[in-house]
N, C-alpha and C. Protein backbone atom coordinates (compact mmCIF):
# COMPACT_ATOMS: atom_id res chain seq x y z
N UNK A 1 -48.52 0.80 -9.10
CA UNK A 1 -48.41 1.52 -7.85
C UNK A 1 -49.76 2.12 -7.44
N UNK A 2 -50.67 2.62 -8.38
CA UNK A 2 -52.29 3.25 -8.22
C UNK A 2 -52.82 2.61 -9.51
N UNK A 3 -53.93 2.85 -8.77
CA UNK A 3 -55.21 2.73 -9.74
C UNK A 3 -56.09 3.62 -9.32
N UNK A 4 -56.62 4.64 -10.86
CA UNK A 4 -57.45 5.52 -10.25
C UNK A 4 -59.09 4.96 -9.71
N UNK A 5 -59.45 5.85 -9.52
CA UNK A 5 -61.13 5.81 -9.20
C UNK A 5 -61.83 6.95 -10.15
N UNK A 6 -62.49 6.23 -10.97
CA UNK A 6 -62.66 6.85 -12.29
C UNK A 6 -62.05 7.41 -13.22
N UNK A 7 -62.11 7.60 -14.51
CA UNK A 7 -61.63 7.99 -15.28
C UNK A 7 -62.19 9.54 -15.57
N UNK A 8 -60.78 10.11 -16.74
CA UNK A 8 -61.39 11.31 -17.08
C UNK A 8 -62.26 12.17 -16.14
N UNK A 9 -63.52 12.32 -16.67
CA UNK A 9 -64.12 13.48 -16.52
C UNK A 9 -64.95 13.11 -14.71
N UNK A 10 -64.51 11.95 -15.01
CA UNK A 10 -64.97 11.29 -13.83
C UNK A 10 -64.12 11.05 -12.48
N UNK A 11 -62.86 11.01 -12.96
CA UNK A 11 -62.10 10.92 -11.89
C UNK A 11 -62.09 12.07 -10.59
N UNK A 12 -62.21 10.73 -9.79
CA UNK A 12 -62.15 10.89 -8.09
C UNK A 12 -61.03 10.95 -7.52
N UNK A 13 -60.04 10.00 -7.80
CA UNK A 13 -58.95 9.84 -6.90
C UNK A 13 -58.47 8.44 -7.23
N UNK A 14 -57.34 7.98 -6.65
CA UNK A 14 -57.07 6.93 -6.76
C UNK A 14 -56.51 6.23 -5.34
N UNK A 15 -56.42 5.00 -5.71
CA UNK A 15 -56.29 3.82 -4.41
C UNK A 15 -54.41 3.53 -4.82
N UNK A 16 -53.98 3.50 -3.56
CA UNK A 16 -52.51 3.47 -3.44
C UNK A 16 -52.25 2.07 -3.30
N UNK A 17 -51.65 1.14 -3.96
CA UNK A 17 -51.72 -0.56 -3.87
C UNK A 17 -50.58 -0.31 -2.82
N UNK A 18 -49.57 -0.10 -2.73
CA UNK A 18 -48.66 0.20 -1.59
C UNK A 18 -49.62 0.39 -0.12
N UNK A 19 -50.30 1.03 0.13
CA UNK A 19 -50.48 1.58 1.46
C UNK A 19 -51.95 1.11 1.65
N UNK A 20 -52.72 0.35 -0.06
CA UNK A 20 -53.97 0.24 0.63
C UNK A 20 -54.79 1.26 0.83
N UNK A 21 -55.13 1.92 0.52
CA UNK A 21 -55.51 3.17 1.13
C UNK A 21 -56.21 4.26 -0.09
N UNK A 22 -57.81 4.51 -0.20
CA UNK A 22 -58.02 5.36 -1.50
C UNK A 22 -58.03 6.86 -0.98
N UNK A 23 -57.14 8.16 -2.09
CA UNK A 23 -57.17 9.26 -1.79
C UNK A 23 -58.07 9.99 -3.04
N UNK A 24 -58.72 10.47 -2.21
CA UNK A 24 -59.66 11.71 -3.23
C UNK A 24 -59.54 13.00 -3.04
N UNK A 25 -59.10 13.55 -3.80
CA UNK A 25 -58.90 15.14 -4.28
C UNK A 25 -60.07 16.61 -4.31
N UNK A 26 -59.84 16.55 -3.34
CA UNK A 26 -61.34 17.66 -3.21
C UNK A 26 -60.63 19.01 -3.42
N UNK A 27 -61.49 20.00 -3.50
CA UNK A 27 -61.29 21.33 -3.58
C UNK A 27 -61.62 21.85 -5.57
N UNK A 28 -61.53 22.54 -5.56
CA UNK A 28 -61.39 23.38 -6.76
C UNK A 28 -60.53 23.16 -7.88
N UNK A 29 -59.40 22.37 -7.21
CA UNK A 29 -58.24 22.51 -8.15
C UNK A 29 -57.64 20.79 -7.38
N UNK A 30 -58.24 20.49 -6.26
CA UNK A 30 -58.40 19.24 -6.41
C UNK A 30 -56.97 19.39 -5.06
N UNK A 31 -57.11 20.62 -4.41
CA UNK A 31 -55.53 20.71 -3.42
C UNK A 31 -55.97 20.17 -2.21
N UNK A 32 -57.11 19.70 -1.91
CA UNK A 32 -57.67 19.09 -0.65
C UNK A 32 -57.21 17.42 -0.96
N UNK A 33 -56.49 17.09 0.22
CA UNK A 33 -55.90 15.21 0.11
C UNK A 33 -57.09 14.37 0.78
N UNK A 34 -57.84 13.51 0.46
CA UNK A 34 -58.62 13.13 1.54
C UNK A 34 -58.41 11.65 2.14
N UNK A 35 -58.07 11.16 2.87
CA UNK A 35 -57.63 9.81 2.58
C UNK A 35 -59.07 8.72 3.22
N UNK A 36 -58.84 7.74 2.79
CA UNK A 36 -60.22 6.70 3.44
C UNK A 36 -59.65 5.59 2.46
N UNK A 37 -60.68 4.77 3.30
CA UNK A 37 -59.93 2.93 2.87
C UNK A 37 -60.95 3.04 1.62
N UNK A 38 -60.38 1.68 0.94
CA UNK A 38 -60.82 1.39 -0.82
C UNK A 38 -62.60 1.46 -0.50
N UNK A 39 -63.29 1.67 -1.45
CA UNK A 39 -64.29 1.84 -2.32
C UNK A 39 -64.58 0.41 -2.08
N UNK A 40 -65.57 -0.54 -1.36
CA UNK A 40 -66.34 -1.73 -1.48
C UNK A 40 -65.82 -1.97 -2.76
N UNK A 41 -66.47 -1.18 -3.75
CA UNK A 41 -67.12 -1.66 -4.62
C UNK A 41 -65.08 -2.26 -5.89
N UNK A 42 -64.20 -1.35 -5.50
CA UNK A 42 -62.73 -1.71 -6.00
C UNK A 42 -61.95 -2.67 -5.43
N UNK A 43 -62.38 -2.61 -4.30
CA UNK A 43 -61.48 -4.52 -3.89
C UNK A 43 -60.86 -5.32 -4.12
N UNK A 44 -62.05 -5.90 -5.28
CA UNK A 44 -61.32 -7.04 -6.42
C UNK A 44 -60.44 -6.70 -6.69
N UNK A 45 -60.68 -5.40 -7.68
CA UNK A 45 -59.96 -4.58 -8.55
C UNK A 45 -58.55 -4.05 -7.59
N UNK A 46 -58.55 -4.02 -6.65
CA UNK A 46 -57.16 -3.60 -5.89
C UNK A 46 -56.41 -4.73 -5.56
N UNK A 47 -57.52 -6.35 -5.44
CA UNK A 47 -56.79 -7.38 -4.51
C UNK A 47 -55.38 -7.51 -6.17
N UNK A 48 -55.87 -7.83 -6.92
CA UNK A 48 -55.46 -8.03 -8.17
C UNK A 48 -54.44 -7.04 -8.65
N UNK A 49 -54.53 -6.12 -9.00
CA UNK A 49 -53.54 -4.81 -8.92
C UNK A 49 -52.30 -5.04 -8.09
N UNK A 50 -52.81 -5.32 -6.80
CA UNK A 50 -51.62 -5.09 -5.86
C UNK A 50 -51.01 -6.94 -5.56
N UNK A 51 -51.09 -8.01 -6.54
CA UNK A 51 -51.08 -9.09 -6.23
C UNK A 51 -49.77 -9.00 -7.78
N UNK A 52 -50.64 -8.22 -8.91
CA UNK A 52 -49.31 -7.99 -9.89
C UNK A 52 -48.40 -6.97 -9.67
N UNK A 53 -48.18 -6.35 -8.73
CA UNK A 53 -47.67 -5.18 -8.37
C UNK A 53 -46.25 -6.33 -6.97
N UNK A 54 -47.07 -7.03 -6.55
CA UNK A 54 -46.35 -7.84 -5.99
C UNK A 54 -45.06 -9.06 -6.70
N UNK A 55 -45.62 -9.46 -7.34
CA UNK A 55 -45.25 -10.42 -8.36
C UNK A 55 -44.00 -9.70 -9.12
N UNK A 56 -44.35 -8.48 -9.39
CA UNK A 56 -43.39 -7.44 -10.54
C UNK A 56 -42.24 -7.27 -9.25
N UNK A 57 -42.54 -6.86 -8.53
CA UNK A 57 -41.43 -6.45 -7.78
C UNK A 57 -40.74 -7.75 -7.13
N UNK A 58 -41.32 -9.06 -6.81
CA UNK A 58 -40.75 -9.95 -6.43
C UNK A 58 -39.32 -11.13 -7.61
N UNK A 59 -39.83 -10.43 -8.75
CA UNK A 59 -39.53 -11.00 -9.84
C UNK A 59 -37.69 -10.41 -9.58
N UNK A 60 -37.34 -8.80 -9.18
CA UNK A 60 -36.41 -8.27 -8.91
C UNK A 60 -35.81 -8.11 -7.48
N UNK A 61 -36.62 -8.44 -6.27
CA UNK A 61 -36.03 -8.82 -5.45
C UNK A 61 -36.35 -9.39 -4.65
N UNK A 62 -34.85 -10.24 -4.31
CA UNK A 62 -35.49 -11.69 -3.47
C UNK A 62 -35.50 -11.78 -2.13
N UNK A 63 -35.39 -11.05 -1.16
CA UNK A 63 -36.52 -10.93 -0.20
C UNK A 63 -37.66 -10.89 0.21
N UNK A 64 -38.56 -9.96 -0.61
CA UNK A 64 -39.73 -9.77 -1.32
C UNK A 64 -40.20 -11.22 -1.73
N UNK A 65 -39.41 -11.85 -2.94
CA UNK A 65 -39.76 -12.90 -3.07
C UNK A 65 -39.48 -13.79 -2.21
N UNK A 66 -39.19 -14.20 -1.32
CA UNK A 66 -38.99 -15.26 -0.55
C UNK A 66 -40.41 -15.36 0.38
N UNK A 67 -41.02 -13.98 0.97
CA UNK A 67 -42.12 -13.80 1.32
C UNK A 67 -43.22 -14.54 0.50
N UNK A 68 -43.16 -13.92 -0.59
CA UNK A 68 -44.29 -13.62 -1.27
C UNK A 68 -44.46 -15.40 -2.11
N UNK A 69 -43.58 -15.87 -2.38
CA UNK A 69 -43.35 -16.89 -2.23
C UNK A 69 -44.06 -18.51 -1.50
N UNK A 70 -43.57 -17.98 -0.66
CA UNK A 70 -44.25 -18.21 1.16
C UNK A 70 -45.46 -18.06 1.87
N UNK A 71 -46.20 -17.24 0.88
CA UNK A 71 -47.75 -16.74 1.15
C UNK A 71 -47.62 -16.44 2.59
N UNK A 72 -46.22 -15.50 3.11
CA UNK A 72 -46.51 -14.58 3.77
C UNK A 72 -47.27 -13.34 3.42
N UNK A 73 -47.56 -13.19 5.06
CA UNK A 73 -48.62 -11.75 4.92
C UNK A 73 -47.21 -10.89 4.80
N UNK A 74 -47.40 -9.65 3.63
CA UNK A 74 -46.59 -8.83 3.08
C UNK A 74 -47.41 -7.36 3.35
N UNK A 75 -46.27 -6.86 4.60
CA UNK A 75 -47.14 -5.11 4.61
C UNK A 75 -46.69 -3.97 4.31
N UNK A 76 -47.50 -3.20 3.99
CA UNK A 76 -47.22 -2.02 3.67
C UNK A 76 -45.44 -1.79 3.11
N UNK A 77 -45.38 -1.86 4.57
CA UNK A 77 -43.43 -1.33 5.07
C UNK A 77 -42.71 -1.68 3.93
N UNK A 78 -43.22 -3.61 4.31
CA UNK A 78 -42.28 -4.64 3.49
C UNK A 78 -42.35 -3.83 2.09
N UNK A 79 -43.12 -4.02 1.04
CA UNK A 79 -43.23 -3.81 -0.23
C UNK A 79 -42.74 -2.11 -0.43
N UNK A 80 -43.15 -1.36 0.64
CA UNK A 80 -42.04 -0.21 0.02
C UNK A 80 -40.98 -0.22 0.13
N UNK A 81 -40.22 -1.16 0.98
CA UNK A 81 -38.85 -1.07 1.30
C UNK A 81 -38.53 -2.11 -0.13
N UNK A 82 -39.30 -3.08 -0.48
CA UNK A 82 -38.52 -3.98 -1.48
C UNK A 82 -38.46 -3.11 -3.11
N UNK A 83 -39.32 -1.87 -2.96
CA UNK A 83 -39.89 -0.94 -4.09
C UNK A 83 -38.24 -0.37 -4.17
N UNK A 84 -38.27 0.11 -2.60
CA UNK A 84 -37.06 1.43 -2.71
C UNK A 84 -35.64 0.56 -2.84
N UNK A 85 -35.37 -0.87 -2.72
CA UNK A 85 -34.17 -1.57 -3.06
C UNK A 85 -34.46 -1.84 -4.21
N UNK A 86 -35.48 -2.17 -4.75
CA UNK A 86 -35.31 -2.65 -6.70
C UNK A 86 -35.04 -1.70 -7.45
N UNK A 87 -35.59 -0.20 -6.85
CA UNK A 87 -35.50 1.14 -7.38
C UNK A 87 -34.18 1.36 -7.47
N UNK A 88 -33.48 1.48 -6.33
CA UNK A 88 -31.89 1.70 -6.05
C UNK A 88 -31.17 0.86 -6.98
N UNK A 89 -31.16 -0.19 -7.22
CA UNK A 89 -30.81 -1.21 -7.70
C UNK A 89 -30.78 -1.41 -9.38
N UNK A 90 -31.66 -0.44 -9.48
CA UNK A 90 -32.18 0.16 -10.80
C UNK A 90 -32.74 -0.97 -12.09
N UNK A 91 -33.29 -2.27 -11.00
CA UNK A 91 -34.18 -3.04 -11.46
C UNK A 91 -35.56 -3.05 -11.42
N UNK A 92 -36.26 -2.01 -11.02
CA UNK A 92 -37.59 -1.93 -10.77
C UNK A 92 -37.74 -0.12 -10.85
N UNK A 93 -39.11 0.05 -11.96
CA UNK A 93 -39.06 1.79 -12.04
C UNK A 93 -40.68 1.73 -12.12
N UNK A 94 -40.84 2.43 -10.57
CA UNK A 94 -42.38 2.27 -10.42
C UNK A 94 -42.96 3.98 -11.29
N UNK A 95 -43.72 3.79 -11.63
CA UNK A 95 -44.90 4.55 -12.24
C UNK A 95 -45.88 5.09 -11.33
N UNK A 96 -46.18 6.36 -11.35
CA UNK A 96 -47.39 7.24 -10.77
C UNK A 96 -48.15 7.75 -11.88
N UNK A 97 -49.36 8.18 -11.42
CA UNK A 97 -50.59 8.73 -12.08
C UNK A 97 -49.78 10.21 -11.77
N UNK A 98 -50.31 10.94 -12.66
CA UNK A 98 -50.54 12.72 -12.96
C UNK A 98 -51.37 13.79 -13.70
N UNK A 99 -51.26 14.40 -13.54
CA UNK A 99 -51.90 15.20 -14.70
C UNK A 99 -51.08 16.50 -15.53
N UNK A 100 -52.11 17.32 -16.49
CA UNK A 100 -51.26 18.01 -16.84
C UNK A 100 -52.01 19.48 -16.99
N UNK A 101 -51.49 20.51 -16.79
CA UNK A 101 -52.09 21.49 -16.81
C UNK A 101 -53.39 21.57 -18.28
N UNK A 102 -53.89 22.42 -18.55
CA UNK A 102 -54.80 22.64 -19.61
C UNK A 102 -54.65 23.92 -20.21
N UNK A 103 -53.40 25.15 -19.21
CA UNK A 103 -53.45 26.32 -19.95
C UNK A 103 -52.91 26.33 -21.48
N UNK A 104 -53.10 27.82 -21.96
CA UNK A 104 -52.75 27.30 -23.34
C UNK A 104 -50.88 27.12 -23.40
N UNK A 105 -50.39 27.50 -22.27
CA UNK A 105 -48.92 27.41 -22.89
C UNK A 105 -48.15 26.18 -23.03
N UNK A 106 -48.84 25.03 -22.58
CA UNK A 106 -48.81 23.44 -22.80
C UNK A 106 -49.26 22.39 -24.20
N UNK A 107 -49.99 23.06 -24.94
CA UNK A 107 -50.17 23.01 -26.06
C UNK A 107 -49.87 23.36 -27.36
């Protein structure tokens, strides 16, 4: 569903394979959303991501697959709507990035 933009100590933000779209986290605590299209330089790295991200979900439903199939162009809409029927369906359980606090009462 994402791939970040950097790791760890490095991380920026990540690119949404759904929507296309990279968000970076500004502020202090990271509460600023910023949105802007992928990073040149992640492309590849997203065409690929969001090509197995396609594939996974087409595997569970066949609408999706009939498209995708078809080397129709598949947008946005399409693939969240085929996300939120495989989800329902309780054949497909997409994954998000998070984090976790660092105070000590988590440890």
């Amino acid at each position: 569903m994402q791939v970040p933009i950097g790791l760890e100590d490095d991380f920026e933000g990540l690119v949404d394979l759904v929507q296309l779209k990279a968000y970076y986290f500004r502020g202090s605590n990271g509460e600023k959303v910023v949105t802007e299209e992928v990073p040149a330089d992640m492309e590849a790295l997203e065409v690929e991501k969001r090509r197995e991200l396609l594939e996974a979900v087409s595997e569970v439903d066949d609408q999706l697959a009939d498209a995708f199939l078809g080397d129709e162009p598949i947008s946005p809409a399409d693939l969240q709507e085929a996300i939120r029927r495989a989800t329902i369906a309780r054949k497909f359980v997409p994954v998000f990035m998070g984090s976790t606090a660092t105070s000590g009462w988590c440890t």
